[in-house]
C-alpha atoms as a PDB file:
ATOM      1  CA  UNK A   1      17.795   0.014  17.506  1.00  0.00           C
ATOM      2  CA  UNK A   2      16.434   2.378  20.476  1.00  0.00           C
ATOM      3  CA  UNK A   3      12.779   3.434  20.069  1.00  0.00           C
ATOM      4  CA  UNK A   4      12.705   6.700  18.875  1.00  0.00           C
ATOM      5  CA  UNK A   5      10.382   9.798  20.584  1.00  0.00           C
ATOM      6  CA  UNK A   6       9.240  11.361  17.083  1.00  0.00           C
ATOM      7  CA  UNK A   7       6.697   8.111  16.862  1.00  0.00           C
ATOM      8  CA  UNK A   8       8.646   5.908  14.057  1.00  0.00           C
ATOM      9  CA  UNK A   9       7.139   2.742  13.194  1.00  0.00           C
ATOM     10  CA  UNK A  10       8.469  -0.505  14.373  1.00  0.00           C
ATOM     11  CA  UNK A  11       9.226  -3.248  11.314  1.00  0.00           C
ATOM     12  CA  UNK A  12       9.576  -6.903  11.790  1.00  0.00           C
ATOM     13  CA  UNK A  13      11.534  -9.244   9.440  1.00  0.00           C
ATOM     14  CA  UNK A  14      12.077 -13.215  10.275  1.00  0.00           C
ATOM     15  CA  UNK A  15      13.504 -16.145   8.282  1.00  0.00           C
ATOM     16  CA  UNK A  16      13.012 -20.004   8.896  1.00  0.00           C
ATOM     17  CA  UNK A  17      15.488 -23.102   9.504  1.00  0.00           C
ATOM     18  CA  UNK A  18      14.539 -26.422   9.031  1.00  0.00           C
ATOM     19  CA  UNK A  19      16.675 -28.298  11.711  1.00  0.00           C
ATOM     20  CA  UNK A  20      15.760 -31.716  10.849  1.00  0.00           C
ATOM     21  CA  UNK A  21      17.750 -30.932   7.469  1.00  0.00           C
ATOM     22  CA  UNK A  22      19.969 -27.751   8.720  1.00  0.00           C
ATOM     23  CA  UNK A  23      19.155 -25.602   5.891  1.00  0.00           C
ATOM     24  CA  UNK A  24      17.129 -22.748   5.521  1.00  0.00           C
ATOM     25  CA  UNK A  25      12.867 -23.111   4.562  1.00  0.00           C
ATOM     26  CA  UNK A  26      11.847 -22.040   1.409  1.00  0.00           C
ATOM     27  CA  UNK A  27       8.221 -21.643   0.401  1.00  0.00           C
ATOM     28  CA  UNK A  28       6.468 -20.899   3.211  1.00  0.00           C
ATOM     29  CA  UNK A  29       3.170 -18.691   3.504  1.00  0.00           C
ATOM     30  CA  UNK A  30       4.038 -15.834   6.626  1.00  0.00           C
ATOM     31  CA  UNK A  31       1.192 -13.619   7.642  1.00  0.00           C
ATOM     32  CA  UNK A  32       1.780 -10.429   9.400  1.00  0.00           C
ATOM     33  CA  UNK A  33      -1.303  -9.233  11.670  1.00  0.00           C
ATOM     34  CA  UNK A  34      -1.483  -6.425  14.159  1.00  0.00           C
ATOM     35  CA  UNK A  35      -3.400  -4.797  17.290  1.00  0.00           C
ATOM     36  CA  UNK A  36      -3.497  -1.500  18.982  1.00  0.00           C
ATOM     37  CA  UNK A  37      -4.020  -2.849  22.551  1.00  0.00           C
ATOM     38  CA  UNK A  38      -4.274  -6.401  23.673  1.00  0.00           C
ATOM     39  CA  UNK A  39      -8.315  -6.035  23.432  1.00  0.00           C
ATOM     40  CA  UNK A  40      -8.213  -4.960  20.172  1.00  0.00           C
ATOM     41  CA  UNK A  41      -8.928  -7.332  17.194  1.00  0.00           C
ATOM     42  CA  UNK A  42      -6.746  -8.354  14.944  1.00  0.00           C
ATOM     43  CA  UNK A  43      -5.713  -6.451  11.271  1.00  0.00           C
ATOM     44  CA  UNK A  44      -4.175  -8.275   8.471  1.00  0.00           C
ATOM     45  CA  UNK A  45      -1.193  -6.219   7.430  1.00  0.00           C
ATOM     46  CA  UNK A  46       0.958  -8.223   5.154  1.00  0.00           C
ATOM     47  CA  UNK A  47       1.588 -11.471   3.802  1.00  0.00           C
ATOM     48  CA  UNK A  48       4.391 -13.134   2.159  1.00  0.00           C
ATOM     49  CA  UNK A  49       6.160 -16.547   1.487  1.00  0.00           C
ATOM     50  CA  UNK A  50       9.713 -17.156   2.216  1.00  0.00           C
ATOM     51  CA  UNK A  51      12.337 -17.105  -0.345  1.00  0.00           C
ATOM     52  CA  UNK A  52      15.601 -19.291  -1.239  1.00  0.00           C
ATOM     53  CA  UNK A  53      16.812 -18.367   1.974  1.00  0.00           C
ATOM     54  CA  UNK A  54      14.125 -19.109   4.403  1.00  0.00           C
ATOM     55  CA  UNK A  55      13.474 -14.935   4.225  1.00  0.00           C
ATOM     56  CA  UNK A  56      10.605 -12.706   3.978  1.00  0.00           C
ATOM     57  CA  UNK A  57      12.582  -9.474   3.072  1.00  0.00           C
ATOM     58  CA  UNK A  58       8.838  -7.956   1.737  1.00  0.00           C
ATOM     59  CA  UNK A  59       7.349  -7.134   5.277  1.00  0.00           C
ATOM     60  CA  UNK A  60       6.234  -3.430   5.434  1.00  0.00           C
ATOM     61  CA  UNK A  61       6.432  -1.607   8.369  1.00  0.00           C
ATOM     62  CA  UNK A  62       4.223  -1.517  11.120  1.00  0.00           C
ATOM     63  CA  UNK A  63       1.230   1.080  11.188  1.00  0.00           C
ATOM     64  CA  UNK A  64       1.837   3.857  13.657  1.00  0.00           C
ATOM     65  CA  UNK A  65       0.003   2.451  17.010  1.00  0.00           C
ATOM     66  CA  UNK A  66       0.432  -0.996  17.095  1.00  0.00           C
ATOM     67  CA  UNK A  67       1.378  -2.690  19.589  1.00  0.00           C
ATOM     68  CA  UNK A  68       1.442  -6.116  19.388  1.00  0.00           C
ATOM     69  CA  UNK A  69       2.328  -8.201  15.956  1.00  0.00           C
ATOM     70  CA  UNK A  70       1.678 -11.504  15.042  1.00  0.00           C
ATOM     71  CA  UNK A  71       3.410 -13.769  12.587  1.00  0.00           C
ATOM     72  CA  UNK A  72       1.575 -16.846  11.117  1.00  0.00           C
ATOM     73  CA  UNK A  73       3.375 -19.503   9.936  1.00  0.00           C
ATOM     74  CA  UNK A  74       1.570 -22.277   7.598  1.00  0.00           C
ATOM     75  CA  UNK A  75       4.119 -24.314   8.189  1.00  0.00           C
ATOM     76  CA  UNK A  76       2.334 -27.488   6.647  1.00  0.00           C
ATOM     77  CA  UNK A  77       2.643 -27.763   3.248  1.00  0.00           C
ATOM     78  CA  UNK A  78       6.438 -27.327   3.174  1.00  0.00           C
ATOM     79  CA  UNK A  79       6.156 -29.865   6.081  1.00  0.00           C
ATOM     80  CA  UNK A  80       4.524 -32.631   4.074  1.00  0.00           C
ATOM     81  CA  UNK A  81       6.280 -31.415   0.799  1.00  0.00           C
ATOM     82  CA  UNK A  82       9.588 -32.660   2.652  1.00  0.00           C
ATOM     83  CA  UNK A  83       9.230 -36.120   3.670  1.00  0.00           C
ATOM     84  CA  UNK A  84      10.944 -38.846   2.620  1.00  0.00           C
ATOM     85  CA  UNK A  85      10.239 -41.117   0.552  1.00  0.00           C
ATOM     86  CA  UNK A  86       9.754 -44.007   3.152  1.00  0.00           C
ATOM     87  CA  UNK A  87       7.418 -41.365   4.938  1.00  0.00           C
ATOM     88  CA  UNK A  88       5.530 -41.062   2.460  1.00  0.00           C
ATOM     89  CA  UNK A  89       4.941 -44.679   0.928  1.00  0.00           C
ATOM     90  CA  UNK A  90       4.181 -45.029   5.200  1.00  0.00           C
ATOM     91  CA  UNK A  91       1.491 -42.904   4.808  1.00  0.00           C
ATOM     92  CA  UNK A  92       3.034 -40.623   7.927  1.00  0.00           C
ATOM     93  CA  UNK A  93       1.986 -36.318   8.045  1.00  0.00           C
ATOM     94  CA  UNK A  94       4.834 -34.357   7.294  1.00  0.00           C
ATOM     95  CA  UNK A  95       3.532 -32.376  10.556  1.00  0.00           C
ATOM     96  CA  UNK A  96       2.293 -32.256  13.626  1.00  0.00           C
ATOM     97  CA  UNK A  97       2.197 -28.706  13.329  1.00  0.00           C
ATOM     98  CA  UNK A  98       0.214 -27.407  10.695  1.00  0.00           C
ATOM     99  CA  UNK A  99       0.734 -23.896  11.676  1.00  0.00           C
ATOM    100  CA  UNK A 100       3.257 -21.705  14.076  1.00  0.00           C
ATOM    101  CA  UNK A 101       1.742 -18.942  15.112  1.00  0.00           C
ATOM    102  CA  UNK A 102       4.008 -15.941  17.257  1.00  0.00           C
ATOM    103  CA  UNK A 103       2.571 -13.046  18.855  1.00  0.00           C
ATOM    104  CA  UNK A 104       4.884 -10.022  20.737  1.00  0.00           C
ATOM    105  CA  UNK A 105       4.549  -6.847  21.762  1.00  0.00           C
ATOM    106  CA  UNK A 106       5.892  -3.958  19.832  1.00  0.00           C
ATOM    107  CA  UNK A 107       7.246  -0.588  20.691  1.00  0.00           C
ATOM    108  CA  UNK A 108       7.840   2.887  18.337  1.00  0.00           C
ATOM    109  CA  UNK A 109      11.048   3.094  16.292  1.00  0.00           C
ATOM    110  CA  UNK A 110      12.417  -0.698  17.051  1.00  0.00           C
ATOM    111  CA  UNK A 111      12.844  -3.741  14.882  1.00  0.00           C
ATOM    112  CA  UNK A 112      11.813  -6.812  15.719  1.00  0.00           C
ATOM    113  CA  UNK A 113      13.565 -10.027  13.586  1.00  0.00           C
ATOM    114  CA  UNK A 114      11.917 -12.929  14.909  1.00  0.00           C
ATOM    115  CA  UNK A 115      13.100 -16.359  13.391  1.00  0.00           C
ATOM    116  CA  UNK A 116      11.509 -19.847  13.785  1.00  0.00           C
ATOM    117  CA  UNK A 117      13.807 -22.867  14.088  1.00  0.00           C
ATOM    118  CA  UNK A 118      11.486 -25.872  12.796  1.00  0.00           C
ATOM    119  CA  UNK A 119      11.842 -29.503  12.626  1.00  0.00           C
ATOM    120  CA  UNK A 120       8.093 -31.816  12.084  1.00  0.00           C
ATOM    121  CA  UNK A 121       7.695 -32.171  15.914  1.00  0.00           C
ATOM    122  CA  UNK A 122       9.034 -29.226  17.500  1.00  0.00           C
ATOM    123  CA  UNK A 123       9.927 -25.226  17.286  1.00  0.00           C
ATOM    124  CA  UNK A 124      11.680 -22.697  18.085  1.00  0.00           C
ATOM    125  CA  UNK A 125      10.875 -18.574  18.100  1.00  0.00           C
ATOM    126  CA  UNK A 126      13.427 -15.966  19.480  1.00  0.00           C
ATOM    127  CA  UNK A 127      14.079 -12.139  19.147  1.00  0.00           C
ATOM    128  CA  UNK A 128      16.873 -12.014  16.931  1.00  0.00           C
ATOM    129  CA  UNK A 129      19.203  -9.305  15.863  1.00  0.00           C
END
């Protein structure tokens, strides 16, 4: 999608994949902040948890100026929710990330899907399609 002159907002949508298990996240908390300029502070603007699928398909658009987004993660508790067994009887965190946190800049009239590829010890962001 091209940015468009007549000032359209700019919408975001991202989904999750666990690697270490190759399917997709469920149940994870996603906050959606933005900024007018890179000074500015940041504005909670949504939140929402992903579904069956590892999607948030809730996320409104962005406000008119913005132009940089950031997505929060709290990638924890599904973390630690999804060790094993022999993890857990070790006593080992789920996590060494407790949160993923992605900012990027935005622009009028384009969308933005942004997914994380996750495993315990590592991640992954890209723009998607």
């Amino acid at each position: 999608m091209s940015g468009n002159p007549g000032g359209a907002t700019a919408s975001v949508s991202t989904h999750i994949l666990d690697t270490s298990v190759g399917r997709p996240a469920a149940g994870v908390g996603v906050e959606l902040s933005v900024r007018t300029d890179g000074k500015a502070e940041w504005s909670a603007h949504s939140a929402s948890t992903t579904d069956a699928d590892g999607r948030c398909k809730d996320l409104p658009a962005l406000p008119e100026g913005t132009a940089h987004a950031r997505l929060t993660f709290g990638v924890e508790p599904y973390l630690n929710a999804n060790r094993t067994h022999e993890e857990h009887e070790a006593g080992e965190r789920g996590s060494f990330f407790p949160e993923v946190t992605v900012v990027f800049a935005v622009a009028p009239g384009e969308h933005y899907h942004v997914p994380l590829l996750l495993n315990p010890f590592g991640y992954s962001v890209y723009r998607g399609s």
